[in-house]
Each structure stands twice: as structure tokens, then as C-alpha cells.
PDB file of N, CA and C in Angstrom:
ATOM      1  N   UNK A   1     -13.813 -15.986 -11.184  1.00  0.00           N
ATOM      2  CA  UNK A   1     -13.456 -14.823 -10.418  1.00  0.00           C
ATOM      3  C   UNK A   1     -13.305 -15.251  -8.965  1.00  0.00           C
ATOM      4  N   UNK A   2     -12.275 -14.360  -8.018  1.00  0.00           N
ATOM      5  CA  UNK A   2     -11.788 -15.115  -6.847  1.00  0.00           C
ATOM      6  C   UNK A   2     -11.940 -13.819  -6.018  1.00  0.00           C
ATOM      7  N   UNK A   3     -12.404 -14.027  -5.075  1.00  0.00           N
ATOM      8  CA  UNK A   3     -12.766 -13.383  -3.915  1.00  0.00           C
ATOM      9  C   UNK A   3     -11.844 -13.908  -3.025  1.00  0.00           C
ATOM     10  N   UNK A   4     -10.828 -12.816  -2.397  1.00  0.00           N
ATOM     11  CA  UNK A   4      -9.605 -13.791  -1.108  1.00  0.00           C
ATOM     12  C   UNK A   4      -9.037 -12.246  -0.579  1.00  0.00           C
ATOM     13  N   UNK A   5      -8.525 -12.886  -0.098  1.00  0.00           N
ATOM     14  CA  UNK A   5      -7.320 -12.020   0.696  1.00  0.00           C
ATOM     15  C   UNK A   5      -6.333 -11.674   0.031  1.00  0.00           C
ATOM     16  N   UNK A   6      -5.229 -10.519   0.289  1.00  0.00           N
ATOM     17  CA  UNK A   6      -4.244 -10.109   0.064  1.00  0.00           C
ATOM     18  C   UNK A   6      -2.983 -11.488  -0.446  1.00  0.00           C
ATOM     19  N   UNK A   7      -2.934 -11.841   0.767  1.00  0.00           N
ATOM     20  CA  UNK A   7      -1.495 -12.790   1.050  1.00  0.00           C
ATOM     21  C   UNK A   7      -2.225 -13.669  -0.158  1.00  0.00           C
ATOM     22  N   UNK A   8      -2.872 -14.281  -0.772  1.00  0.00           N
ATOM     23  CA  UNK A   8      -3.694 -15.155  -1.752  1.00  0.00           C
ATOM     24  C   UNK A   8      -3.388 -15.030  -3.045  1.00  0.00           C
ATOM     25  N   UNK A   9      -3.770 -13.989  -2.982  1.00  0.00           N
ATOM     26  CA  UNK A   9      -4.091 -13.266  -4.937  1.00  0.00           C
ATOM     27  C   UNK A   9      -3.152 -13.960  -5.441  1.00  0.00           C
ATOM     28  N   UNK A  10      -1.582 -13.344  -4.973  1.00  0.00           N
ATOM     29  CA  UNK A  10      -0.754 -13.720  -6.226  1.00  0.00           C
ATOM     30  C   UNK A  10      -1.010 -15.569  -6.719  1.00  0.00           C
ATOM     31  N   UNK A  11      -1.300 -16.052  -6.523  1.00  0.00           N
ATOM     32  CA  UNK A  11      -1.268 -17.652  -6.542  1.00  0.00           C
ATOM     33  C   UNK A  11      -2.522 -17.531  -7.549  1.00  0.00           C
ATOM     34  N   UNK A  12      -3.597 -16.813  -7.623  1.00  0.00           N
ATOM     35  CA  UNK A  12      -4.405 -17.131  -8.434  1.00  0.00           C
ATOM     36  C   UNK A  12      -4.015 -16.480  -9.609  1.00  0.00           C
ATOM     37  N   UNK A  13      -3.828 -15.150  -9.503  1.00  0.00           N
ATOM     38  CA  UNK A  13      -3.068 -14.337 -10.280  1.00  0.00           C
ATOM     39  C   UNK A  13      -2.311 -15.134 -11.387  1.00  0.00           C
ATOM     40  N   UNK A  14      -1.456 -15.742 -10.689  1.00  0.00           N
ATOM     41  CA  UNK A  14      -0.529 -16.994 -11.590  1.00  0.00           C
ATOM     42  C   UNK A  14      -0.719 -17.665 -12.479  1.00  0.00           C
ATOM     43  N   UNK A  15      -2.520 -18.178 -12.163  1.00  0.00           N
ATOM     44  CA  UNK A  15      -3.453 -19.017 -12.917  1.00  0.00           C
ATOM     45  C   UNK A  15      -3.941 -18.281 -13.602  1.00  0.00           C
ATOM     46  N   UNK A  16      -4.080 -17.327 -14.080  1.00  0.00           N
ATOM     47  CA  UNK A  16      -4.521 -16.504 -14.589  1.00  0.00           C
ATOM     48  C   UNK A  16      -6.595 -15.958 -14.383  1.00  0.00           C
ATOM     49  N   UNK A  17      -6.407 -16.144 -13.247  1.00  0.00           N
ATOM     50  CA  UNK A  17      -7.706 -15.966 -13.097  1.00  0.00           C
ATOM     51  C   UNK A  17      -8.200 -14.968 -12.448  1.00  0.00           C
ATOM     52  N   UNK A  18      -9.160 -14.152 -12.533  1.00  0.00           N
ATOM     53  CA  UNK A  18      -9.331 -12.703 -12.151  1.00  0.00           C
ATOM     54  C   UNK A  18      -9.125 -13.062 -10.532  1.00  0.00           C
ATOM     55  N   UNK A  19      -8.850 -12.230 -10.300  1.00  0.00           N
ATOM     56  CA  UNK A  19      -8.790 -11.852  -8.764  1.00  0.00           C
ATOM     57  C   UNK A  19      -9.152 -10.371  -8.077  1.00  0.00           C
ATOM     58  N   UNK A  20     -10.097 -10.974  -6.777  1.00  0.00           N
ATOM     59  CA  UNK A  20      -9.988  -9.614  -6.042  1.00  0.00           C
ATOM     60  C   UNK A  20      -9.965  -9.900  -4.535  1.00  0.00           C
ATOM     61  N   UNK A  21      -8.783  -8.872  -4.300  1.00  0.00           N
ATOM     62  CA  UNK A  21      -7.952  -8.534  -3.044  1.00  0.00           C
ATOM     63  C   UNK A  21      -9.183  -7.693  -1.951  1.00  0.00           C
ATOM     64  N   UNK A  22      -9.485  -8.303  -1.082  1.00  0.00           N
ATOM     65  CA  UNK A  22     -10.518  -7.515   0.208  1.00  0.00           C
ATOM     66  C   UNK A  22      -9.246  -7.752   1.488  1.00  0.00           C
ATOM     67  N   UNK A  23      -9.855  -6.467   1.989  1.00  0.00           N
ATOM     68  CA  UNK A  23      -9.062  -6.059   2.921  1.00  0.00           C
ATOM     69  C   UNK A  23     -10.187  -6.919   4.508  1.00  0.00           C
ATOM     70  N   UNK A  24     -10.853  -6.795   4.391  1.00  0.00           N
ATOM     71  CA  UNK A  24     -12.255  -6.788   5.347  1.00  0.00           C
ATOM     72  C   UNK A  24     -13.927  -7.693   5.063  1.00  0.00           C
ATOM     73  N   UNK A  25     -14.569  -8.122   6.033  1.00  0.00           N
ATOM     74  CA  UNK A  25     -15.506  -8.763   5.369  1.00  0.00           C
ATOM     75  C   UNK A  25     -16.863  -7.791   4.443  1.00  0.00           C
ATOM     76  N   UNK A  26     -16.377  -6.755   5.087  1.00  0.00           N
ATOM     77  CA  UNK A  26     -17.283  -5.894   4.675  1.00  0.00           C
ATOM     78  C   UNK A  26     -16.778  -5.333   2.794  1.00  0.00           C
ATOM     79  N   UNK A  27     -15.522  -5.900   2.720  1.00  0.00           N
ATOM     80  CA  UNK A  27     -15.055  -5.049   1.453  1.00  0.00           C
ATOM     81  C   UNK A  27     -15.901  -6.633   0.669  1.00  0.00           C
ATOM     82  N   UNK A  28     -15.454  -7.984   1.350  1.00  0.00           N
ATOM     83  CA  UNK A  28     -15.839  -9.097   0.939  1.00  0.00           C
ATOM     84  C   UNK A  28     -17.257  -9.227   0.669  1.00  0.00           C
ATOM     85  N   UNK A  29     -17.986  -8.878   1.309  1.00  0.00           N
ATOM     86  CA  UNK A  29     -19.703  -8.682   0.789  1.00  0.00           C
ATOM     87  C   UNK A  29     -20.157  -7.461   0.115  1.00  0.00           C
ATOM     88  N   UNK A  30     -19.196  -6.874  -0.595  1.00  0.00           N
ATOM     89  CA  UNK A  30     -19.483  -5.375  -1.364  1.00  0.00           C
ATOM     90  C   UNK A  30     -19.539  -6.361  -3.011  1.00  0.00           C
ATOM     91  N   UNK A  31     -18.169  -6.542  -3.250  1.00  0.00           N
ATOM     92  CA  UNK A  31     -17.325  -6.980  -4.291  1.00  0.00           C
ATOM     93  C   UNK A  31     -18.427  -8.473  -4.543  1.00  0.00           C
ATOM     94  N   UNK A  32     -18.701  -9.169  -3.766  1.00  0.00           N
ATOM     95  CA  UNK A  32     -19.777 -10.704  -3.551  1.00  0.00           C
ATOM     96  C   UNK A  32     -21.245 -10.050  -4.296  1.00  0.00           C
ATOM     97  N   UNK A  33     -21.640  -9.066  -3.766  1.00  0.00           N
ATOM     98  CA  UNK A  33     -22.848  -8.603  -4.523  1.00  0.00           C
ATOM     99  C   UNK A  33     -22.716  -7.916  -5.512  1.00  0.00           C
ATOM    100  N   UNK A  34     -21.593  -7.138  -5.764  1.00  0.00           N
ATOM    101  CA  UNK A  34     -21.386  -6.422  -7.562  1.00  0.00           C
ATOM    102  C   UNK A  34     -21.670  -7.815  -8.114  1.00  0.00           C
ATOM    103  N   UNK A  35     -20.165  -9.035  -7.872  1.00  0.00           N
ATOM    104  CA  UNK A  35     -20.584 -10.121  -9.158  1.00  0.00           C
ATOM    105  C   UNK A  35     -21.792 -11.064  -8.951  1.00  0.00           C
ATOM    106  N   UNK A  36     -22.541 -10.640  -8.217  1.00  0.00           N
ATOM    107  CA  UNK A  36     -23.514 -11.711  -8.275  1.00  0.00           C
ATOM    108  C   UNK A  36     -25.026 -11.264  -9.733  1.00  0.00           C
ATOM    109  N   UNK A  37     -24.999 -10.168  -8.962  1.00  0.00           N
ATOM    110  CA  UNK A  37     -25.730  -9.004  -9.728  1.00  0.00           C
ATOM    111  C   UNK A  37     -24.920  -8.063 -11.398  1.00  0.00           C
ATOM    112  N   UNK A  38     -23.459  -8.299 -11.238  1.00  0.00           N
ATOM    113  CA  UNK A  38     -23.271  -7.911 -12.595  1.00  0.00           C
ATOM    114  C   UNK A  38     -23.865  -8.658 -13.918  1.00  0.00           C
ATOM    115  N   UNK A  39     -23.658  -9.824 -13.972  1.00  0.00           N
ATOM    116  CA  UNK A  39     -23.934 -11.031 -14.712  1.00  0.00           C
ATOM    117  C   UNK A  39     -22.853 -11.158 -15.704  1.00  0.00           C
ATOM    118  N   UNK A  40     -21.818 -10.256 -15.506  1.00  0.00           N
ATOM    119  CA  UNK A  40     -20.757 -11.217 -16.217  1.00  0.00           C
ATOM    120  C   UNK A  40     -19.949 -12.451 -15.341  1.00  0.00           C
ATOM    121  N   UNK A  41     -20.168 -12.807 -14.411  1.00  0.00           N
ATOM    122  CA  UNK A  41     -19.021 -14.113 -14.076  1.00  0.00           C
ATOM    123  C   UNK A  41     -20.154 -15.202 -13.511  1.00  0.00           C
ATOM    124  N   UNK A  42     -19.688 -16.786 -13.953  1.00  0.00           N
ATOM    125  CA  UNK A  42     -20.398 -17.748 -14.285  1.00  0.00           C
ATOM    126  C   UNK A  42     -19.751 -18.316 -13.282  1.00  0.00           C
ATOM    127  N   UNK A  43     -18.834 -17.941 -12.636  1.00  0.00           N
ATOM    128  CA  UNK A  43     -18.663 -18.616 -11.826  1.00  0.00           C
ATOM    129  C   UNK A  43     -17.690 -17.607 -10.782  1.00  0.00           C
ATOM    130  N   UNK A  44     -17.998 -17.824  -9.287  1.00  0.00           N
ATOM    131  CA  UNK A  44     -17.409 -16.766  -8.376  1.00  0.00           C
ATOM    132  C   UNK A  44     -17.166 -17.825  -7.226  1.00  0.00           C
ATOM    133  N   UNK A  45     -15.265 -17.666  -6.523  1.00  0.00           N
ATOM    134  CA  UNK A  45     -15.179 -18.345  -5.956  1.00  0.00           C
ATOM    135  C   UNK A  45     -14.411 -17.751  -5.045  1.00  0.00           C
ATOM    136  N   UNK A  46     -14.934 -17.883  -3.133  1.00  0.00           N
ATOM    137  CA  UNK A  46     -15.111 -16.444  -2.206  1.00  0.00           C
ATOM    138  C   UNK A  46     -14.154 -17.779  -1.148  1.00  0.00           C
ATOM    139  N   UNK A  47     -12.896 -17.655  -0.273  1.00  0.00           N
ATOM    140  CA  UNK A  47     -12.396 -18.284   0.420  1.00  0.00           C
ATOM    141  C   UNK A  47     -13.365 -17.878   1.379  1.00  0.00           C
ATOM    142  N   UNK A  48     -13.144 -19.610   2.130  1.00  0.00           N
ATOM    143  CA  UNK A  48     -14.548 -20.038   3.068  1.00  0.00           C
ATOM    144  C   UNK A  48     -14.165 -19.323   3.983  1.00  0.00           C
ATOM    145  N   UNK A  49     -13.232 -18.967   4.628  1.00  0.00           N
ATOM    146  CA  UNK A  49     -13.286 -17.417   5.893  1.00  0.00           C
ATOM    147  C   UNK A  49     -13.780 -16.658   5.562  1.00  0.00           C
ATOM    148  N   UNK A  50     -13.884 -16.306   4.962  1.00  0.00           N
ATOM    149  CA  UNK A  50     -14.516 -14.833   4.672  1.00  0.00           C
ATOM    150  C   UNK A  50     -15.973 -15.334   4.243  1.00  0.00           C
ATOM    151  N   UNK A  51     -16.653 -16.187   3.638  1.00  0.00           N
ATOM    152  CA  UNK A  51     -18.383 -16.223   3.199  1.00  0.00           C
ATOM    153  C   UNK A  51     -18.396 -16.544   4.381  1.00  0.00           C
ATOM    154  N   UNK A  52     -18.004 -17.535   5.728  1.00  0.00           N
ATOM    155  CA  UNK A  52     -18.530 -17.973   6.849  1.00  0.00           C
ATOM    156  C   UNK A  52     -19.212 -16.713   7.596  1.00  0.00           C
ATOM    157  N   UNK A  53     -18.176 -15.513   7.531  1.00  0.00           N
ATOM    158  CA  UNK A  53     -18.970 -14.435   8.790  1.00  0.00           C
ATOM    159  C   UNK A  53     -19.433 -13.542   7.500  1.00  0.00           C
ATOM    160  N   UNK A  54     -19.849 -13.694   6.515  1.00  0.00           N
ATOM    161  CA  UNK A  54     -20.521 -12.487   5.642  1.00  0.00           C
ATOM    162  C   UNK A  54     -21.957 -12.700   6.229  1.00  0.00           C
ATOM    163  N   UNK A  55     -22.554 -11.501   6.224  1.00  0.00           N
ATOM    164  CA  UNK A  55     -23.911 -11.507   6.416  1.00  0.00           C
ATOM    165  C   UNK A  55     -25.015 -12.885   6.103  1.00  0.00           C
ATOM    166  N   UNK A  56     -25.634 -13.339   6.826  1.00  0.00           N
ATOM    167  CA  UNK A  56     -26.466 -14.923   6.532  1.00  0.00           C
ATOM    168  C   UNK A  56     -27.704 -14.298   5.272  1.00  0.00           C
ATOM    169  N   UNK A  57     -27.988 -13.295   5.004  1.00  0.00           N
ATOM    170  CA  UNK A  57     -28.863 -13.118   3.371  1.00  0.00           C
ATOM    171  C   UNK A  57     -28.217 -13.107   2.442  1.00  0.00           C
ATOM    172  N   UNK A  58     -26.577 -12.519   2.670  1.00  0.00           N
ATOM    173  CA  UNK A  58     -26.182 -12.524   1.632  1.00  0.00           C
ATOM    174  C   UNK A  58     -25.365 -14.147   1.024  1.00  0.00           C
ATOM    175  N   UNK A  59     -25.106 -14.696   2.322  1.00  0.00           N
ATOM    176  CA  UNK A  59     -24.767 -16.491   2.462  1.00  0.00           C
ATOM    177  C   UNK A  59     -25.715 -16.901   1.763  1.00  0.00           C
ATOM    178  N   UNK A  60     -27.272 -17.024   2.222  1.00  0.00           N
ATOM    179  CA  UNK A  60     -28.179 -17.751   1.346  1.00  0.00           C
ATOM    180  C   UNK A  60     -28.378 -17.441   0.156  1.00  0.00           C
ATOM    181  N   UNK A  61     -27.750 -16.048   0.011  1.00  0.00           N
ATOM    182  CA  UNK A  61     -28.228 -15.706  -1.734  1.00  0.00           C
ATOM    183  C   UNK A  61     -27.040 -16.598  -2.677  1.00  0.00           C
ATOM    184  N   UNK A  62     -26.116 -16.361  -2.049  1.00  0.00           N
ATOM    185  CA  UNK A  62     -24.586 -16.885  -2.414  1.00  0.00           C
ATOM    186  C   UNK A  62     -25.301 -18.714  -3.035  1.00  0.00           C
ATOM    187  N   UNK A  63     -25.627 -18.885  -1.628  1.00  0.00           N
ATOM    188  CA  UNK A  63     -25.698 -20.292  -1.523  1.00  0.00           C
ATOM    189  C   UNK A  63     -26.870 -20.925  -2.583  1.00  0.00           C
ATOM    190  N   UNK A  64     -27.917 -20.119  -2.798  1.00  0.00           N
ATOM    191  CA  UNK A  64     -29.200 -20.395  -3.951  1.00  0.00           C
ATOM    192  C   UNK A  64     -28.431 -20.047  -5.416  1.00  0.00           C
ATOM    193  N   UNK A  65     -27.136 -19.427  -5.632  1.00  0.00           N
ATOM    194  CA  UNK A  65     -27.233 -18.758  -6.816  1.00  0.00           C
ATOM    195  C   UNK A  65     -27.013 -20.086  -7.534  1.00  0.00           C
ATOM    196  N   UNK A  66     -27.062 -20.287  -8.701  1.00  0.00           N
ATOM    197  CA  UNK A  66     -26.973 -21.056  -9.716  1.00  0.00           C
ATOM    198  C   UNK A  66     -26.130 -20.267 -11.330  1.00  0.00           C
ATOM    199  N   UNK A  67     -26.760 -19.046 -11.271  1.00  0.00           N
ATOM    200  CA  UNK A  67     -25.979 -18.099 -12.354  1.00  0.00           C
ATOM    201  C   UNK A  67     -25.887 -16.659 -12.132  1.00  0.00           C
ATOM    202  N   UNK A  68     -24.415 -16.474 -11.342  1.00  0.00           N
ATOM    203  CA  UNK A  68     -23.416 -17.338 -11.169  1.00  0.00           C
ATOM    204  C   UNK A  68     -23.022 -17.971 -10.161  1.00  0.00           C
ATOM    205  N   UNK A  69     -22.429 -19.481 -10.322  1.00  0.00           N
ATOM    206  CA  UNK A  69     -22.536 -20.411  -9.352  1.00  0.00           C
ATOM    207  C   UNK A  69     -21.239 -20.033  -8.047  1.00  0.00           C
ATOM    208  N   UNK A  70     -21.738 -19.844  -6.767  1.00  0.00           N
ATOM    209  CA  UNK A  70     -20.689 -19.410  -5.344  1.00  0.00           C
ATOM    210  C   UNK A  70     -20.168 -20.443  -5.167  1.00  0.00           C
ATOM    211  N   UNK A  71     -18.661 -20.548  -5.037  1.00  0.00           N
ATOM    212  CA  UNK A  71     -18.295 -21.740  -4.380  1.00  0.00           C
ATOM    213  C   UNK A  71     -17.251 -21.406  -3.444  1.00  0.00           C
ATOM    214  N   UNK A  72     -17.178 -21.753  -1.565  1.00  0.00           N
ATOM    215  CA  UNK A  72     -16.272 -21.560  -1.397  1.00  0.00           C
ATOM    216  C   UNK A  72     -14.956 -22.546  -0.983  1.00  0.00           C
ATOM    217  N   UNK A  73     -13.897 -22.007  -1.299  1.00  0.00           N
ATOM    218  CA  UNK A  73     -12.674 -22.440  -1.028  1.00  0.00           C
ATOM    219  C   UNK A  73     -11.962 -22.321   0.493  1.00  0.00           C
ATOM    220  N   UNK A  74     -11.204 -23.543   0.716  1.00  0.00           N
ATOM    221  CA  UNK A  74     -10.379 -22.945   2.092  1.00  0.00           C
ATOM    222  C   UNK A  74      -9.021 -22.148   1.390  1.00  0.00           C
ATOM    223  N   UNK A  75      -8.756 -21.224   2.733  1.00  0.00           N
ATOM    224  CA  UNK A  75      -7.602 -20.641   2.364  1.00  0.00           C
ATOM    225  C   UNK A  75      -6.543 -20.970   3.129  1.00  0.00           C
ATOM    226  N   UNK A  76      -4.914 -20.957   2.482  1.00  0.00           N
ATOM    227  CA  UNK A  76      -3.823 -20.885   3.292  1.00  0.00           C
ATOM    228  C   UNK A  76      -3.641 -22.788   3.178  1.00  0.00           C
ATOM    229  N   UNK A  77      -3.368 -22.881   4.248  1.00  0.00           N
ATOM    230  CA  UNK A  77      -2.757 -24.217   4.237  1.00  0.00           C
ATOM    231  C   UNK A  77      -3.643 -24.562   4.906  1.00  0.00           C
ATOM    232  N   UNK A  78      -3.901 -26.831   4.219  1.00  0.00           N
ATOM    233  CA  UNK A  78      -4.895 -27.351   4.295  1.00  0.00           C
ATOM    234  C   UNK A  78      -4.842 -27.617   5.611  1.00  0.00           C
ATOM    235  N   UNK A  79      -6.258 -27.392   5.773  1.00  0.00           N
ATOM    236  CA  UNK A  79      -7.115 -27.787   7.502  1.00  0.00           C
ATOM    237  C   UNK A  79      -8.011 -29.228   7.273  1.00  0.00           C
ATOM    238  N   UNK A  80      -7.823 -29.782   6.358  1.00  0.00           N
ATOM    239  CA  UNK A  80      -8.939 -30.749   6.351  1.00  0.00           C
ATOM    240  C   UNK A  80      -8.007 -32.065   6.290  1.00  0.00           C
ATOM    241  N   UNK A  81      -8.821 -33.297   6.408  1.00  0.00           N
ATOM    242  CA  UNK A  81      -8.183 -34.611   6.085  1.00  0.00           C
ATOM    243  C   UNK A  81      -7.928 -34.837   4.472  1.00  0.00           C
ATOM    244  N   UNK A  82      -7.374 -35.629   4.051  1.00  0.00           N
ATOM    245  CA  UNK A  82      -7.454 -36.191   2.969  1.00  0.00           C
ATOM    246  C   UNK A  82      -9.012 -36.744   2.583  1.00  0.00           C
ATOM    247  N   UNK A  83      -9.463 -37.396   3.336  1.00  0.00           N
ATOM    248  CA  UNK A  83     -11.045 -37.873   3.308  1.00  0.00           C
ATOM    249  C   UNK A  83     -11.803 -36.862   2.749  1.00  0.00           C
ATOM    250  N   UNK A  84     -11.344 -35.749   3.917  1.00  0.00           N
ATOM    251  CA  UNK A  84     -12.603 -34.554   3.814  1.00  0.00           C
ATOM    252  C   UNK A  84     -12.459 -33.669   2.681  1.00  0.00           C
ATOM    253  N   UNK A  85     -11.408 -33.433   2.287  1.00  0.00           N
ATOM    254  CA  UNK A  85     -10.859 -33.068   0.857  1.00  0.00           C
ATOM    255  C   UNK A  85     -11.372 -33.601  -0.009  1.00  0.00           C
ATOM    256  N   UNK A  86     -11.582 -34.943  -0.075  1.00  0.00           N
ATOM    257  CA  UNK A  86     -12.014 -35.476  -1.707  1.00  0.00           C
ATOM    258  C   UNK A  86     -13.416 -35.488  -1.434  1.00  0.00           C
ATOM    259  N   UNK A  87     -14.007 -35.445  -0.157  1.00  0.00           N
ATOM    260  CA  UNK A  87     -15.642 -34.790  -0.326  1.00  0.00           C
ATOM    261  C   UNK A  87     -15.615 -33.819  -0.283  1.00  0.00           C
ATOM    262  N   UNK A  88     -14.770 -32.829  -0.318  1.00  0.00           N
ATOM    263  CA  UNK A  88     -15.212 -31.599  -0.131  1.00  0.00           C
ATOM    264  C   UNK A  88     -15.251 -31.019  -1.987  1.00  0.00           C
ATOM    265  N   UNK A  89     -14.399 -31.293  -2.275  1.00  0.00           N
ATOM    266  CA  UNK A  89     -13.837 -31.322  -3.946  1.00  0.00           C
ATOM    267  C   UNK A  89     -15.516 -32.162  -4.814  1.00  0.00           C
ATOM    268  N   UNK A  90     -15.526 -33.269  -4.315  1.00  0.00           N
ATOM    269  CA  UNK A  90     -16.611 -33.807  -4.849  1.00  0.00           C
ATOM    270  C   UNK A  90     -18.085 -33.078  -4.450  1.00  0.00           C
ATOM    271  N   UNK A  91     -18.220 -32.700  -3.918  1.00  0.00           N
ATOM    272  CA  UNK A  91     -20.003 -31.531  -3.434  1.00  0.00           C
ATOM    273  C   UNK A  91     -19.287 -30.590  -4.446  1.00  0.00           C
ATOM    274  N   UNK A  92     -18.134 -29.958  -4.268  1.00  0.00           N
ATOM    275  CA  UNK A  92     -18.083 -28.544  -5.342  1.00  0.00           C
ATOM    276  C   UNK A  92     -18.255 -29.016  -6.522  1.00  0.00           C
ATOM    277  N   UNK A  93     -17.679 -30.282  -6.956  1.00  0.00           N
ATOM    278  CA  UNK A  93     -17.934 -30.568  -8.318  1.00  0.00           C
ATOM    279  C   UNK A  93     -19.724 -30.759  -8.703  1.00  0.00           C
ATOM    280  N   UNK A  94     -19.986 -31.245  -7.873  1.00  0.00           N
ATOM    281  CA  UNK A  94     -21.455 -32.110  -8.063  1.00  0.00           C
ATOM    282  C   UNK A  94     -22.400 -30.780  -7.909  1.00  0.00           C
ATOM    283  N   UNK A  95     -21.892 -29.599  -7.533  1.00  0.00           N
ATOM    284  CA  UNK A  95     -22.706 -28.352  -7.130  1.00  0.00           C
ATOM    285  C   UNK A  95     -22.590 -27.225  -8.298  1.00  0.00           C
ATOM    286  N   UNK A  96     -21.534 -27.756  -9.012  1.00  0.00           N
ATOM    287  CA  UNK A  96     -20.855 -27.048 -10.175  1.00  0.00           C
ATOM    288  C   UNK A  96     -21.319 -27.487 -11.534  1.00  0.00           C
ATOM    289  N   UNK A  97     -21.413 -28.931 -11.553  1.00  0.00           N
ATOM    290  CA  UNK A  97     -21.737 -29.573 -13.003  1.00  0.00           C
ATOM    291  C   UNK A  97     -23.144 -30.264 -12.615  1.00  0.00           C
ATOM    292  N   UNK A  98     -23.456 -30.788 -11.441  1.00  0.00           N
ATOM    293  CA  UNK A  98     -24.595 -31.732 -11.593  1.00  0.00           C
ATOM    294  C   UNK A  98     -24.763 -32.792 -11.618  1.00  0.00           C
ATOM    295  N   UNK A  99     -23.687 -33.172 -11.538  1.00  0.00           N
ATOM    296  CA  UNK A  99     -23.407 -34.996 -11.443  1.00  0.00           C
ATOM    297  C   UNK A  99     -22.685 -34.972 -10.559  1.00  0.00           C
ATOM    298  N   UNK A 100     -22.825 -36.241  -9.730  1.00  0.00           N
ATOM    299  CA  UNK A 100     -21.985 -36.718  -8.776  1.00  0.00           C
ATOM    300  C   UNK A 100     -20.434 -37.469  -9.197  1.00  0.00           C
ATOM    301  N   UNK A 101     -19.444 -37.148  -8.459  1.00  0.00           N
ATOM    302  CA  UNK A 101     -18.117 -37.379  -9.227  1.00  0.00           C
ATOM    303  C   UNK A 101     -17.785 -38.361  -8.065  1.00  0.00           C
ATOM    304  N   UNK A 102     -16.857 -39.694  -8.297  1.00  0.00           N
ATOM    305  CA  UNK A 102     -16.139 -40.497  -7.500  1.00  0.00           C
ATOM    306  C   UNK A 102     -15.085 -40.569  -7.779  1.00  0.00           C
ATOM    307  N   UNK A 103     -14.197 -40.738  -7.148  1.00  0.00           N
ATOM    308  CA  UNK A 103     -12.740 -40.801  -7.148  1.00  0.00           C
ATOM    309  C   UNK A 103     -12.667 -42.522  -7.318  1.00  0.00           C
ATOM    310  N   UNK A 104     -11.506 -42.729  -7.897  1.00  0.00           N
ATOM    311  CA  UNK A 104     -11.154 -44.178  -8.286  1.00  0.00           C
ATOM    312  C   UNK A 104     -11.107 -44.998  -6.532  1.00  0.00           C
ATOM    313  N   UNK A 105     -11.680 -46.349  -6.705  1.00  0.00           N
ATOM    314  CA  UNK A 105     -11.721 -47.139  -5.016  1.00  0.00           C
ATOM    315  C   UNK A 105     -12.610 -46.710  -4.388  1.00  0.00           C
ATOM    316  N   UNK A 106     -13.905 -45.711  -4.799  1.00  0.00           N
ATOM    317  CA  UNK A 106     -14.816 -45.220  -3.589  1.00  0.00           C
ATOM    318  C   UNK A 106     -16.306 -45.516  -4.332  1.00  0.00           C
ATOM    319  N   UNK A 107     -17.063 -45.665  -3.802  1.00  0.00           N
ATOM    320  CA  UNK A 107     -18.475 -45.605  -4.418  1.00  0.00           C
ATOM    321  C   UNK A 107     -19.505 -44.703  -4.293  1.00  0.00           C
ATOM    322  N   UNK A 108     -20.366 -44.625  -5.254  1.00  0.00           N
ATOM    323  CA  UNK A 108     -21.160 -43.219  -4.612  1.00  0.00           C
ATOM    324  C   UNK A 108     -21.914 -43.374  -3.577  1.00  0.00           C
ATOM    325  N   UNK A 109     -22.334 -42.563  -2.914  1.00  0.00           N
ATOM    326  CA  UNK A 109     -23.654 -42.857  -1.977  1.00  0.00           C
ATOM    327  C   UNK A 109     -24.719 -43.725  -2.118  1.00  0.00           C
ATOM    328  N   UNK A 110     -25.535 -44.050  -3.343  1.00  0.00           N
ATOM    329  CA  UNK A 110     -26.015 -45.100  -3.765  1.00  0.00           C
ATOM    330  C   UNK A 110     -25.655 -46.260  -3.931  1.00  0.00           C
ATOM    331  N   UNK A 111     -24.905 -46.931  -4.111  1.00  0.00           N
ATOM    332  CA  UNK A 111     -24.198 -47.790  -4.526  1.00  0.00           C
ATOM    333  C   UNK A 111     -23.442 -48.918  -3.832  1.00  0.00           C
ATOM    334  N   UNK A 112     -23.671 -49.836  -3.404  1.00  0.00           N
ATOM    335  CA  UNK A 112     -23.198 -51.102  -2.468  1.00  0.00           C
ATOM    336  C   UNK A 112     -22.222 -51.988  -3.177  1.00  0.00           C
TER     337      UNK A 112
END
């Protein structure tokens, strides 16, 4: 389930993955606590503008949940490096499944 903006949806939409359209951060931390507390979605994923200024209890609750797991996404067009992308992709994965993931040519943090 996708927590975003208007201009967004259709793209997830596409993917076929639920979507919901907030107008406001306040519509964004309404809709964030129905699915956290419904317990049907295993997984809820809130573009990182909008969790950045949501309320900081409802951030840490976001941020402790485990079931169902918060993850957020950037929106619109990429702001990050290539670098910061494949760590950023790799913490969501490793925050998602539990294992640490490497991309081919890189090593994990452990590892010399």
C-alpha cells in the first residue's frame, strides 16, 4: 500500500498496487495510522516528503513498526547519487527482509 501524492498515484496505480492520494500532511498521518492499526497491509510505503514533516510519534511509531513494515520512498525525480541509491535500496531491503543485500563489485560492511 502507497501513501503519495496526487501527481504519483497513477504510476503506482499501473503496478497495480493499492494506492492512496493525500492532499496534505495531515490527510498523510490520518490514512498512516488507519494502516498501521488496521492490520491488513504487511507492508506500507509513505513518500519520504511527506513522513519527514508528519508528526515525530507518529515517525517513531512508523519507524518501530515491523507488522506492518513503513518504508519510505523519494518522490518525483531522483535527488540522490547513484551511490546513495544503491544504499538507500539496500537499508530498505535489509529493513524489509533481514539480511543485508550487496550489489555485484561492493562488499558488505563487514567484509575486507
Amino acid at each position: 500500500m502507497v501513501i503519495t501524492t496526487p501527481d504519483l498515484v497513477s504510476g503506482f496505480q499501473l503496478a497495480g498496487v493499492e494506492t492512496f492520494a493525500v492532499e496534505d500532511v495531515e490527510a498523510a498521518e490520518e490514512m498512516l495510522q488507519q494502516l498501521l492499526t488496521g492490520g491488513e497491509a504487511s507492508l506500507i510505503v509513505v513518500q519520504r516528503a511527506l513522513l519527514e514533516v508528519m508528526n515525530p510519534r507518529l515517525q517513531r511509531q512508523a519507524e518501530a513498526s515491523y507488522q506492518p513494515v513503513v518504508m519510505a520512498i523519494p518522490g518525483g525525480l531522483p535527488t540522490l547519487t547513484r551511490g546513495e541509491r544503491r544504499r538507500h535500496v539496500s537499508a530498505l531491503l535489509r529493513r524489509a527482509i533481514g539480511f543485508q543485500i550487496t550489489f555485484g563489485g561492493e562488499q558488505s560492511a563487514g567484509s575486507k
